[in-house]
N, C-alpha and C. Protein backbone atom coordinates (compact mmCIF):
# COMPACT_ATOMS: atom_id res chain seq x y z
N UNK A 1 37.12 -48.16 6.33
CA UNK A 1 36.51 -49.24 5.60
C UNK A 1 35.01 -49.22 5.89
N UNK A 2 34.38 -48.98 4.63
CA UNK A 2 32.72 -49.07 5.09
C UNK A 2 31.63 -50.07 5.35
N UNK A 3 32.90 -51.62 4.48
CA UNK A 3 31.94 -52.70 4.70
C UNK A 3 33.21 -53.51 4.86
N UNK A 4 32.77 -54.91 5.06
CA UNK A 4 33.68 -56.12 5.44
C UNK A 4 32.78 -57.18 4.80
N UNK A 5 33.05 -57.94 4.22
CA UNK A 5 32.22 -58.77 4.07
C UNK A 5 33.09 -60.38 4.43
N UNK A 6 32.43 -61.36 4.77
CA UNK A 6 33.49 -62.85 5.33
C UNK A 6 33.01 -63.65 4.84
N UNK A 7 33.65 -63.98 3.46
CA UNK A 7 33.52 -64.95 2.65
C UNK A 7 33.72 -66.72 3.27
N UNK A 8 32.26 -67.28 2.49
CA UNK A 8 32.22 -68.48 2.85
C UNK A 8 33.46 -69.34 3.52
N UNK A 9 34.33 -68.80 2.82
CA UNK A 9 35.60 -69.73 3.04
C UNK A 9 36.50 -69.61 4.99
N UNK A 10 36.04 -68.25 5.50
CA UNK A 10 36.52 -68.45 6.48
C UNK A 10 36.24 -69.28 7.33
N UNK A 11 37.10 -69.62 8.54
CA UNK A 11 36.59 -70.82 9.11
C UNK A 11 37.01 -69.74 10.96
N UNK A 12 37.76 -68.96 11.18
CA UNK A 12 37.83 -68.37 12.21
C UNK A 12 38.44 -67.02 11.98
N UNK A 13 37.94 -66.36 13.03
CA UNK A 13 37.42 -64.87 13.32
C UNK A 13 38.30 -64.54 14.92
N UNK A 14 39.08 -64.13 14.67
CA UNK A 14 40.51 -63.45 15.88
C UNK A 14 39.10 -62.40 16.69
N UNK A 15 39.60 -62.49 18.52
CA UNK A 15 38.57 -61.62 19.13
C UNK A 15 39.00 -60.75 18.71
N UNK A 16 38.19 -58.80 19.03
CA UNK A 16 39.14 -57.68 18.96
C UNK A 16 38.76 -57.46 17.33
N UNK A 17 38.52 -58.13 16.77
CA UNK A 17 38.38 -58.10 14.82
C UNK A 17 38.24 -56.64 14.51
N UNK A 18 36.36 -57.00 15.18
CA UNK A 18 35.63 -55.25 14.38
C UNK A 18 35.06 -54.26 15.81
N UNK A 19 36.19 -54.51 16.67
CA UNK A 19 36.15 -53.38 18.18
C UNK A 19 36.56 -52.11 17.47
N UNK A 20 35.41 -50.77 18.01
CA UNK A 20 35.48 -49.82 17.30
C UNK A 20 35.15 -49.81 15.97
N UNK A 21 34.93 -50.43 15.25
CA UNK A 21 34.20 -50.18 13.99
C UNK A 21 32.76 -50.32 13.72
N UNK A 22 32.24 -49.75 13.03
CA UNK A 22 31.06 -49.28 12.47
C UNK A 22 29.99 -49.69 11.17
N UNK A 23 31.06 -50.02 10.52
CA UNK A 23 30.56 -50.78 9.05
C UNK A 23 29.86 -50.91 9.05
N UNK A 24 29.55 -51.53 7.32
CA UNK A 24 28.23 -52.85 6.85
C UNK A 24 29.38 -54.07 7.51
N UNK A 25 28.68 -55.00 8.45
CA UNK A 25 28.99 -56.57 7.96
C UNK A 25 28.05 -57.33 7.53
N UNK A 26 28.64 -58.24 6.66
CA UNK A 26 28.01 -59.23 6.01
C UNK A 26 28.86 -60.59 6.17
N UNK A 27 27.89 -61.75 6.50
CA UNK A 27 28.63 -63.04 6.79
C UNK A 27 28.02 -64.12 5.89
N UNK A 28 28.72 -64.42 5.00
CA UNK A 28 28.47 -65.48 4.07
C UNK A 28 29.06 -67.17 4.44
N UNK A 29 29.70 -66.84 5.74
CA UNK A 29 30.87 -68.12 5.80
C UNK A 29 29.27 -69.01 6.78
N UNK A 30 29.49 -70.35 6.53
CA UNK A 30 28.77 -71.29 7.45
C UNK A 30 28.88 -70.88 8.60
N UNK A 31 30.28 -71.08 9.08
CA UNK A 31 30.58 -70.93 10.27
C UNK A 31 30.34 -70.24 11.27
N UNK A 32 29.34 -69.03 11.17
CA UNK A 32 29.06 -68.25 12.27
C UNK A 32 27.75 -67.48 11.64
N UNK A 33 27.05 -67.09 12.67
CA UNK A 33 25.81 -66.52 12.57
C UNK A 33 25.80 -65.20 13.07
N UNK A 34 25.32 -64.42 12.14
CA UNK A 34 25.00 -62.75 11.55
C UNK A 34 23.81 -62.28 12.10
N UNK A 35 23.21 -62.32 13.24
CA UNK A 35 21.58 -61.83 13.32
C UNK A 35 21.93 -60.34 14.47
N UNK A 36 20.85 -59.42 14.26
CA UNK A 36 20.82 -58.45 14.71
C UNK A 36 22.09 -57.94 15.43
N UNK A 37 23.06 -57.54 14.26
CA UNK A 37 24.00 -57.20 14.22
C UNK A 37 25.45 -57.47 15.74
N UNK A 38 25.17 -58.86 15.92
CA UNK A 38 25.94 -59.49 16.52
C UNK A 38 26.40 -60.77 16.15
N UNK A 39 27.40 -61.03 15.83
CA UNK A 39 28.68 -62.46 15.74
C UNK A 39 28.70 -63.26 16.30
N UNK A 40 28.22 -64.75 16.07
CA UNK A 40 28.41 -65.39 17.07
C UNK A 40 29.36 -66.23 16.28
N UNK A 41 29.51 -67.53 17.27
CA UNK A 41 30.19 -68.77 16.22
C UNK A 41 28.72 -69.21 15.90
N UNK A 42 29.44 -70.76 15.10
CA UNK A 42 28.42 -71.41 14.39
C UNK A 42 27.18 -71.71 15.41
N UNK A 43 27.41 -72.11 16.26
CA UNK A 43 26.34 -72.86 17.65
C UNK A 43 25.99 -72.22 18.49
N UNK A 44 26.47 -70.63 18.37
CA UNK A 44 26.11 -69.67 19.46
C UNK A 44 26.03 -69.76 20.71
N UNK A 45 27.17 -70.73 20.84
CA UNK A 45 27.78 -70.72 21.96
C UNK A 45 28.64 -69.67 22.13
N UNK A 46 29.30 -68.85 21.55
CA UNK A 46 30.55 -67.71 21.76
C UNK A 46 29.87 -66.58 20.87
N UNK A 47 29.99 -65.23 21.67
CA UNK A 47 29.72 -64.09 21.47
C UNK A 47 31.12 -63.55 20.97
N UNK A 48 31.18 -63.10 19.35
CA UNK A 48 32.32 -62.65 18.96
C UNK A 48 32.49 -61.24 18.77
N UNK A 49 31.32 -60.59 18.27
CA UNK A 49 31.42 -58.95 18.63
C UNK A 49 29.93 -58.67 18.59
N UNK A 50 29.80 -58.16 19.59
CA UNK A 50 28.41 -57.74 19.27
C UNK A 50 28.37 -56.04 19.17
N UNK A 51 28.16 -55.36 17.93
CA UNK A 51 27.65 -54.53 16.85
C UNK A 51 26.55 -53.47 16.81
N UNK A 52 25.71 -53.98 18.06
CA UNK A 52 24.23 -53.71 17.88
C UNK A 52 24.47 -51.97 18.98
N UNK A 53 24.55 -50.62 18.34
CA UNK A 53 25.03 -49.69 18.80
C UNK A 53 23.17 -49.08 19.52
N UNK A 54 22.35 -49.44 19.06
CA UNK A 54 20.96 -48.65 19.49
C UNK A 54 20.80 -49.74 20.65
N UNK A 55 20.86 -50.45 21.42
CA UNK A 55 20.12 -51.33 22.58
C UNK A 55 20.54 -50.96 24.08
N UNK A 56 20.10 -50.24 24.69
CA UNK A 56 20.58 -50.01 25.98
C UNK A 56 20.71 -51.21 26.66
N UNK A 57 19.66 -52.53 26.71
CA UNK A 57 20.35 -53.70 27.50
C UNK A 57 19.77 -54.76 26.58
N UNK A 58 20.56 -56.14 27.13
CA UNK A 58 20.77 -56.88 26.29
C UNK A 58 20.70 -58.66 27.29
N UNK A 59 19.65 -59.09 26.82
CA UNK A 59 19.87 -60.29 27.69
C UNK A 59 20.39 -61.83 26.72
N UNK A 60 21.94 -62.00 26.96
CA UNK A 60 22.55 -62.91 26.56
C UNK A 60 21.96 -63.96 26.26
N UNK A 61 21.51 -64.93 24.91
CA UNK A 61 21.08 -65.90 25.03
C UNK A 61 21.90 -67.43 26.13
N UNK A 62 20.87 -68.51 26.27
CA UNK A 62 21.39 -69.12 27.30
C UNK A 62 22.35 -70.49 26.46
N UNK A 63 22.89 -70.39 25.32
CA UNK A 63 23.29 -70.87 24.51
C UNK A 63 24.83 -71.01 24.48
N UNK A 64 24.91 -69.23 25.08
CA UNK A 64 26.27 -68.48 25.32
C UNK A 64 27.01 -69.30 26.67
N UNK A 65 28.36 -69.44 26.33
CA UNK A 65 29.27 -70.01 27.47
C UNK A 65 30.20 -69.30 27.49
N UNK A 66 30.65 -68.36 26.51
CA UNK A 66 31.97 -67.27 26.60
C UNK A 66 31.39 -66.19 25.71
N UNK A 67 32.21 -65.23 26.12
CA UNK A 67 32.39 -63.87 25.63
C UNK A 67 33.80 -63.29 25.07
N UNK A 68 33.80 -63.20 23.54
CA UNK A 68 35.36 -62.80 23.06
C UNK A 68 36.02 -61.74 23.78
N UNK A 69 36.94 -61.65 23.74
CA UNK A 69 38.12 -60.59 24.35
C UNK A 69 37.48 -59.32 23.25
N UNK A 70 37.05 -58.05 23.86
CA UNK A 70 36.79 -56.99 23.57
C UNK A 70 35.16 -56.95 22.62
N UNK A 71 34.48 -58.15 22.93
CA UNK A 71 33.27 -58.24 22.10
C UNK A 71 32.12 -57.30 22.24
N UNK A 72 31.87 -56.47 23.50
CA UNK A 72 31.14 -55.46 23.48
C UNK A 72 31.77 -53.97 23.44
N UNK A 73 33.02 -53.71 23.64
CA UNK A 73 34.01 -52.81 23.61
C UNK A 73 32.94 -51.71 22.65
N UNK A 74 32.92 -50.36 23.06
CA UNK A 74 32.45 -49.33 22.57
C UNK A 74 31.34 -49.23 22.43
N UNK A 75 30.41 -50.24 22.84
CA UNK A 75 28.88 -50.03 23.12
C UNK A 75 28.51 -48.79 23.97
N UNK A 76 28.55 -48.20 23.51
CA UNK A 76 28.45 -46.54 24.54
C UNK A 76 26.86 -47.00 24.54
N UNK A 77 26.23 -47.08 23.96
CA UNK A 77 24.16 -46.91 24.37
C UNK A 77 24.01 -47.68 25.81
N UNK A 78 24.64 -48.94 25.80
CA UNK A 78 24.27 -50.27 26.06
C UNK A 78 24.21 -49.71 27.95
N UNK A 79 23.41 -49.63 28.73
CA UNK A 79 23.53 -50.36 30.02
C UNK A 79 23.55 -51.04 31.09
N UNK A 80 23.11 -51.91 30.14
CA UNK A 80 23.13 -53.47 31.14
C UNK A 80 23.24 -54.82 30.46
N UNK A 81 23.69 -55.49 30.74
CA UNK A 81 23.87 -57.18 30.19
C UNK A 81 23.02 -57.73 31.08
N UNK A 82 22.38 -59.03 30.97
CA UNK A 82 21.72 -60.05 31.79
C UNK A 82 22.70 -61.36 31.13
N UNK A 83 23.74 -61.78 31.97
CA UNK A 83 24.80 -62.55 31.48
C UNK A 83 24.50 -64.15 32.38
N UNK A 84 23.53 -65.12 31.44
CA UNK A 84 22.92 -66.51 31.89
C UNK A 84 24.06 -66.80 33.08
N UNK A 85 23.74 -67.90 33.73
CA UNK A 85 24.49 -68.86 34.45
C UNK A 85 25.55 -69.74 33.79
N UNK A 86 24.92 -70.00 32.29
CA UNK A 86 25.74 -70.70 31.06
C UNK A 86 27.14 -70.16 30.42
N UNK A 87 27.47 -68.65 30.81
CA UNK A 87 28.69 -68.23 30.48
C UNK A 87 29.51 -68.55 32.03
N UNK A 88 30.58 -69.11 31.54
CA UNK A 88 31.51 -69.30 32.36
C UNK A 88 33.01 -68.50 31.77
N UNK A 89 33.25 -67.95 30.91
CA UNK A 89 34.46 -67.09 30.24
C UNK A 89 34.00 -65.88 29.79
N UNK A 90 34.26 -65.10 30.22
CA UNK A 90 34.69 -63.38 29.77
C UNK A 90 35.48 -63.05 29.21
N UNK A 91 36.41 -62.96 27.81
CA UNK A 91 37.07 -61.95 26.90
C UNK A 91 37.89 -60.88 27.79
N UNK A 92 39.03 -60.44 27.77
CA UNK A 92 40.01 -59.23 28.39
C UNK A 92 38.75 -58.24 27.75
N UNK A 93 39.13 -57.25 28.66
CA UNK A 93 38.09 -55.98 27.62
C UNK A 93 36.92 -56.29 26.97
N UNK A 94 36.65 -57.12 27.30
CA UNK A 94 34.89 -57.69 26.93
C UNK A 94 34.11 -56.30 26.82
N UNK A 95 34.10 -55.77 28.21
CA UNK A 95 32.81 -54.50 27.95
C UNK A 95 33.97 -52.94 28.19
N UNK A 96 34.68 -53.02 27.98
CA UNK A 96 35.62 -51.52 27.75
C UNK A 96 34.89 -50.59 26.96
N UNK A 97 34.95 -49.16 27.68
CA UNK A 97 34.84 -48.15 26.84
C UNK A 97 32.82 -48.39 26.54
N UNK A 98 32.27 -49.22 27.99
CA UNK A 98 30.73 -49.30 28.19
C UNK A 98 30.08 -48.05 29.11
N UNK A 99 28.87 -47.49 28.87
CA UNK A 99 28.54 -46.62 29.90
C UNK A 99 27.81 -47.44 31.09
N UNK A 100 28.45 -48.63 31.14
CA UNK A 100 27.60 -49.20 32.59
C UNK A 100 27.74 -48.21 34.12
N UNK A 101 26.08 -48.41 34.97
CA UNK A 101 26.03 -47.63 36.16
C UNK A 101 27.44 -48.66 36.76
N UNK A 102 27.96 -47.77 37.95
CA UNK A 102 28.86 -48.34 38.59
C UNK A 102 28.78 -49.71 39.21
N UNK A 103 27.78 -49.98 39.90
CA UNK A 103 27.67 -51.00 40.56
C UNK A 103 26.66 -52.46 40.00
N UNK A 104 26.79 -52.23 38.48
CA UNK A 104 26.86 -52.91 37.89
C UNK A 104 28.37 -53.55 37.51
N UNK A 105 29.29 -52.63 37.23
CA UNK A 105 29.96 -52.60 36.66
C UNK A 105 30.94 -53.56 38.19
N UNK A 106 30.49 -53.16 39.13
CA UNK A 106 30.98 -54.01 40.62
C UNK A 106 30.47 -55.18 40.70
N UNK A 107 29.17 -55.42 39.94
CA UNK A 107 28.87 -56.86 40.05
C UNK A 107 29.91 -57.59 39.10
N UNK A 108 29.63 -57.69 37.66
CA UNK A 108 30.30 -58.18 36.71
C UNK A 108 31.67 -58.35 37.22
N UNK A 109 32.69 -57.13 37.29
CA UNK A 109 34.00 -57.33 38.07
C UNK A 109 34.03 -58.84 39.39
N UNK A 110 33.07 -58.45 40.41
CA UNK A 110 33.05 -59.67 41.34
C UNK A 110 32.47 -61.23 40.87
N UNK A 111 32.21 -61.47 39.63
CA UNK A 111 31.69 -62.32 39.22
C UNK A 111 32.88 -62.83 38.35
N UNK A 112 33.51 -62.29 37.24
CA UNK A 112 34.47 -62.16 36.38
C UNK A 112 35.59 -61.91 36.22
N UNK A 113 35.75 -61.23 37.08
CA UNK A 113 37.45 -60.25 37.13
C UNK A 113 37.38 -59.02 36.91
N UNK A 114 38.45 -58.02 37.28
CA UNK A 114 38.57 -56.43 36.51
C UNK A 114 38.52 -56.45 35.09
N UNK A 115 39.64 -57.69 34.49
CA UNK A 115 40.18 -57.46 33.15
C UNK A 115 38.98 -57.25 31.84
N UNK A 116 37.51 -57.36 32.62
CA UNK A 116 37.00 -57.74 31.26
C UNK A 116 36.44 -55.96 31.07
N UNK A 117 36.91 -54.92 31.70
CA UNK A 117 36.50 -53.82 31.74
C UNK A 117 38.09 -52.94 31.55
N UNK A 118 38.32 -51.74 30.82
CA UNK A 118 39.79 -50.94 31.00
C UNK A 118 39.46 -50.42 31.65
């Protein structure tokens, strides 16, 4: 599928949606905001996939309080998050299949859990 597009009418977006995919998206629905090719909900409080394949790191706005189950999944560029004080929930598989250095990857785990990494 080369594009997706999410007509006004949706009102929610399952985590895991567009893990591994590549597409055009396009978001027409109120309900969630489309900017530099990351998903949020409406209030950007929740990170639903973030998309953005060129950014080696990425500092979470402080808006964010969770992270969907598998929302950075396949970010191969990406190596590092700066994840606010304001997220308190991590997503299963949040960053799976990331090239994070190891002991990054030991912080996040001791902060979060294993699960948000395969």
């Amino acid at each position: 599928m080369a594009e997706v597009v999410i007509p006004n009418s949706v009102v929610c977006i399952n985590s895991n949606s567009f893990i591994d995919w590549n597409g055009k998206l396009e978001c027409l629905s109120p309900n969630f905001v489309y900017e530099d090719n990351i998903l949020f909900n409406k209030d950007k409080s929740r990170i639903i996939s973030f998309r953005n394949q060129k950014l080696t790191s990425y500092v979470i706005p402080a808006s964010v309080t969770s992270i969907g189950d598998g929302a950075f999944s396949f970010c191969e560029s990406l190596r590092s998050v700066v994840i606010p004080d304001s997220v308190t929930c991590i997503g299963d598989w949040a960053f799976s299949y990331c090239s994070f250095p190891y002991d990054f990857k030991q912080e996040l785990s001791s902060r979060f859990g294993e699960k948000i990494f395969r």
